[in-house]
C-alpha atoms as a PDB file:
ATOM      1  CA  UNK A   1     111.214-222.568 185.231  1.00  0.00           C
ATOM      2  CA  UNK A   2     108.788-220.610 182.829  1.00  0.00           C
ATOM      3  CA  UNK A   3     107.004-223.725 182.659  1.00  0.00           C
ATOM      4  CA  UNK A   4     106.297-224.722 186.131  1.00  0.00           C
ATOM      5  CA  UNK A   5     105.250-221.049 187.227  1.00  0.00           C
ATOM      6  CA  UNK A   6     102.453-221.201 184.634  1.00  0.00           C
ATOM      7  CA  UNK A   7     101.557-224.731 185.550  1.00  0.00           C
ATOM      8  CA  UNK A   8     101.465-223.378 189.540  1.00  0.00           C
ATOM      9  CA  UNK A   9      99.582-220.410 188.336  1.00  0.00           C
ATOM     10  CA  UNK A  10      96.897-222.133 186.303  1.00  0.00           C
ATOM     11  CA  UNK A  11      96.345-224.429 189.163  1.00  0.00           C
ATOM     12  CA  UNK A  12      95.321-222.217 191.802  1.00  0.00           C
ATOM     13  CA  UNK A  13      91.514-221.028 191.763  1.00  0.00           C
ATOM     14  CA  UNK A  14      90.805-217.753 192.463  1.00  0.00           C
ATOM     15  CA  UNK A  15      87.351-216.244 192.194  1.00  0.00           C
ATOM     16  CA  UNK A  16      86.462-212.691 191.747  1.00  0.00           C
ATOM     17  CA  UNK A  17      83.493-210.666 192.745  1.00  0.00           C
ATOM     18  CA  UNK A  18      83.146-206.960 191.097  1.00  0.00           C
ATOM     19  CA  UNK A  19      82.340-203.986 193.523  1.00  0.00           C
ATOM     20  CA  UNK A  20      78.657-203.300 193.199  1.00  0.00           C
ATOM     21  CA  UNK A  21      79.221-199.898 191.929  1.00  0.00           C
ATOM     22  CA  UNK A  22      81.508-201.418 189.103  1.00  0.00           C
ATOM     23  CA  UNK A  23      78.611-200.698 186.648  1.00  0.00           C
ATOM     24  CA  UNK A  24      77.275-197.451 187.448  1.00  0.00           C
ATOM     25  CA  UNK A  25      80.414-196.026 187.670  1.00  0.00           C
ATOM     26  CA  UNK A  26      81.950-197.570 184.203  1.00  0.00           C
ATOM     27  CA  UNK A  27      78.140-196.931 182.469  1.00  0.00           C
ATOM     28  CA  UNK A  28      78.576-193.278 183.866  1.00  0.00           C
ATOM     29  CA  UNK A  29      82.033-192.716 182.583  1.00  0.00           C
ATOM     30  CA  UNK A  30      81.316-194.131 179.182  1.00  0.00           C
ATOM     31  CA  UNK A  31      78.590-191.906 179.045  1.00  0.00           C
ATOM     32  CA  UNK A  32      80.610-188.730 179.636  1.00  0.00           C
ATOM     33  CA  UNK A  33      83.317-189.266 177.657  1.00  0.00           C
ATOM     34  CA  UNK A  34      80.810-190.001 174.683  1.00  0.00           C
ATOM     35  CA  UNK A  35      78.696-186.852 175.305  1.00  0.00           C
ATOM     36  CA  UNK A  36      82.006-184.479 176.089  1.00  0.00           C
ATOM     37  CA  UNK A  37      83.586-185.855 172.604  1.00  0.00           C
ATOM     38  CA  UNK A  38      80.743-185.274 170.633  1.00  0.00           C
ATOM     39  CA  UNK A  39      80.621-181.612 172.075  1.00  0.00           C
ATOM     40  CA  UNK A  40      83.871-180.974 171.338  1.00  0.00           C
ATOM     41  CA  UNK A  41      83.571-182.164 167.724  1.00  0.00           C
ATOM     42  CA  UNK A  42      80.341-180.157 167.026  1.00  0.00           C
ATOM     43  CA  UNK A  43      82.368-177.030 168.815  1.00  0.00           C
ATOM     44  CA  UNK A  44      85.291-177.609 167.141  1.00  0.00           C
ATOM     45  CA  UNK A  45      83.374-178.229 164.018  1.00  0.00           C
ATOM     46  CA  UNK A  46      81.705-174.795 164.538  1.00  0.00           C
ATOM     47  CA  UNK A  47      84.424-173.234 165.749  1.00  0.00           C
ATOM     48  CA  UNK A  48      87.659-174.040 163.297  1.00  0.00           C
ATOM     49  CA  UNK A  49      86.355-171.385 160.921  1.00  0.00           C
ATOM     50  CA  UNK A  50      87.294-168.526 163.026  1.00  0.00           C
ATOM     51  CA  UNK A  51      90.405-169.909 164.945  1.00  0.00           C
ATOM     52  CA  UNK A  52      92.150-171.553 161.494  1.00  0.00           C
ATOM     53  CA  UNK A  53      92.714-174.908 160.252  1.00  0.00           C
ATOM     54  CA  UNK A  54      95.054-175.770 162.870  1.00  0.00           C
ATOM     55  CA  UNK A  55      91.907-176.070 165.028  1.00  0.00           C
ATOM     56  CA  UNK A  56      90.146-178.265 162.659  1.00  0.00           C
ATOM     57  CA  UNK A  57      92.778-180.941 163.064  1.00  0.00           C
ATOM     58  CA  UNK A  58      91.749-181.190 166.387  1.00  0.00           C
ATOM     59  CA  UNK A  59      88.034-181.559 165.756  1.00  0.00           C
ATOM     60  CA  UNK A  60      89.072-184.912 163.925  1.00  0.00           C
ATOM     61  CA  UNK A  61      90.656-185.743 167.006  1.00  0.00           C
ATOM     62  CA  UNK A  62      87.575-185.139 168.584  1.00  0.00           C
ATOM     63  CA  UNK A  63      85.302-187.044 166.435  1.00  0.00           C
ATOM     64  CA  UNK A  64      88.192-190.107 166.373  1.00  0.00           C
ATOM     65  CA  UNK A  65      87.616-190.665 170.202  1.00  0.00           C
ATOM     66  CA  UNK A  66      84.203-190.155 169.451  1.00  0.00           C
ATOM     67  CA  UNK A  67      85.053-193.049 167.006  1.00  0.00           C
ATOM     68  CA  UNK A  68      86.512-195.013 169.908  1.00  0.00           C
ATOM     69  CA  UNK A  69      83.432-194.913 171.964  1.00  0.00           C
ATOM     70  CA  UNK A  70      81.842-196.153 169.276  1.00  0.00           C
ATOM     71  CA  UNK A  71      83.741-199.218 169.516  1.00  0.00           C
ATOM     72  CA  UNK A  72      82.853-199.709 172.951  1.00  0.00           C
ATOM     73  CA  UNK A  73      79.510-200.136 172.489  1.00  0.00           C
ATOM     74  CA  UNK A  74      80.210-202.387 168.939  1.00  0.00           C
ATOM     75  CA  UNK A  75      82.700-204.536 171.452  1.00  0.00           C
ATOM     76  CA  UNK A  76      79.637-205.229 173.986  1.00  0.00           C
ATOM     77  CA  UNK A  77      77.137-205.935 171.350  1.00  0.00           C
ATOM     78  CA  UNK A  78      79.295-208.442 169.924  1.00  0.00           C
ATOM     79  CA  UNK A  79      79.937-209.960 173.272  1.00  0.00           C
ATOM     80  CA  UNK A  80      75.624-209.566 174.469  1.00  0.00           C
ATOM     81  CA  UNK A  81      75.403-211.714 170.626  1.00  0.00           C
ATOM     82  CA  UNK A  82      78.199-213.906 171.690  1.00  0.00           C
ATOM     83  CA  UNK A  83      79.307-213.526 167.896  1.00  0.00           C
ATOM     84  CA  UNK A  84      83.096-214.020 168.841  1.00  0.00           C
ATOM     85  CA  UNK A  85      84.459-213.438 165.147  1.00  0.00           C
ATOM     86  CA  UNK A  86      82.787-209.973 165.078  1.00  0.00           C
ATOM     87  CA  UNK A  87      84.225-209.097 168.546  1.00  0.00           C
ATOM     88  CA  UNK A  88      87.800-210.025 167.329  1.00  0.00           C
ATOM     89  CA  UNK A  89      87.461-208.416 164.123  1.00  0.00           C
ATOM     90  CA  UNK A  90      87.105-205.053 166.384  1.00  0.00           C
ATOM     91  CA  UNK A  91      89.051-205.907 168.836  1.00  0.00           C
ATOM     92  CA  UNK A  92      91.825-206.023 166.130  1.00  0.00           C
ATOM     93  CA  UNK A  93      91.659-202.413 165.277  1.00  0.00           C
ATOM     94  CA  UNK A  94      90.628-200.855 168.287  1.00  0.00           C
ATOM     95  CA  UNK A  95      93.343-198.502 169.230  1.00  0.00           C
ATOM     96  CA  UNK A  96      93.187-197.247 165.433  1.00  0.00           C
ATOM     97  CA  UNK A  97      91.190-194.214 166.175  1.00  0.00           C
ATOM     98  CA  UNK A  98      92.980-193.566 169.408  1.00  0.00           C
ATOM     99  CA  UNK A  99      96.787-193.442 166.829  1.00  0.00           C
ATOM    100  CA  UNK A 100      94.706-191.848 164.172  1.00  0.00           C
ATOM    101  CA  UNK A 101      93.665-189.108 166.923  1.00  0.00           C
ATOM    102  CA  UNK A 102      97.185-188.277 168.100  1.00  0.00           C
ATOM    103  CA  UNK A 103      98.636-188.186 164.561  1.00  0.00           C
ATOM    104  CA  UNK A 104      95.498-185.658 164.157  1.00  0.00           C
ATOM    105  CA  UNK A 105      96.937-183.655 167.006  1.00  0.00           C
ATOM    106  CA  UNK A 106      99.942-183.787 166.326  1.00  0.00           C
ATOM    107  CA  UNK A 107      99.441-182.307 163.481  1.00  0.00           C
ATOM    108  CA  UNK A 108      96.921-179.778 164.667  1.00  0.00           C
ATOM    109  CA  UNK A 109     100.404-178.809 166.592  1.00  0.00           C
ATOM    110  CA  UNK A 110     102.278-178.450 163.865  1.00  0.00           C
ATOM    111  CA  UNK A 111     100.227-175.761 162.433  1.00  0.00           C
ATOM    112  CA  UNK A 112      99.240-174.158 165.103  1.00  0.00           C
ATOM    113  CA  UNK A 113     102.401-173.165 165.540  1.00  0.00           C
ATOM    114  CA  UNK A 114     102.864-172.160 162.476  1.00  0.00           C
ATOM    115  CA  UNK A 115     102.193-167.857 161.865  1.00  0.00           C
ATOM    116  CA  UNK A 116      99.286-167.641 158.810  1.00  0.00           C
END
């Protein structure tokens, strides 16, 4: 049964045509998340001293998603170069920073709970 509903699905043609603001909007996005991480690292990088070292553990978490963007743009360069080993080789790690991040908060949780 598995068998004949992937035969009957890679038999029908379907084409797709993105939105036209598809682009902008993704471009945008990336763009703002990039910009609003990196402020919140350099805040929370500025910042940690006066509010404790719980707060520091979320500055990594900052600068991890920060990380992540990062990977965006080393995903697309890979794919512009059509270098498919390097796009796989990220592609294999790419929610790293995104667990690394949460274990960061999590921890920043921890202790912030914690009385000094």
């Amino acid at each position: 049964m598995f068998i004949f509903l992937v035969t009957l699905l890679a038999q029908v043609s379907t084409t797709f045509r993105q939105p036209s603001y598809f682009g902008p909007v993704i471009a945008t996005m990336f763009l703002l998340g990039a910009i609003a991480w990196l402020v919140a690292a350099v805040l929370g990088f500025a910042r940690a001293r006066a509010f404790g070292p719980s707060t520091r553990w979320f500055t990594f978490t900052a600068v991890c998603m920060l990380l992540f963007h990062i990977q965006f743009l080393a995903v697309g360069f890979g794919v512009l170069t059509n270098d498919s080993s390097f796009v796989f080789t990220v592609l294999t790690f790419f929610n790293f920073f995104v667990i690394l991040g949460a274990i960061c908060a999590i921890i920043g949780f921890i202790r912030l709970t914690t009385p000094r």
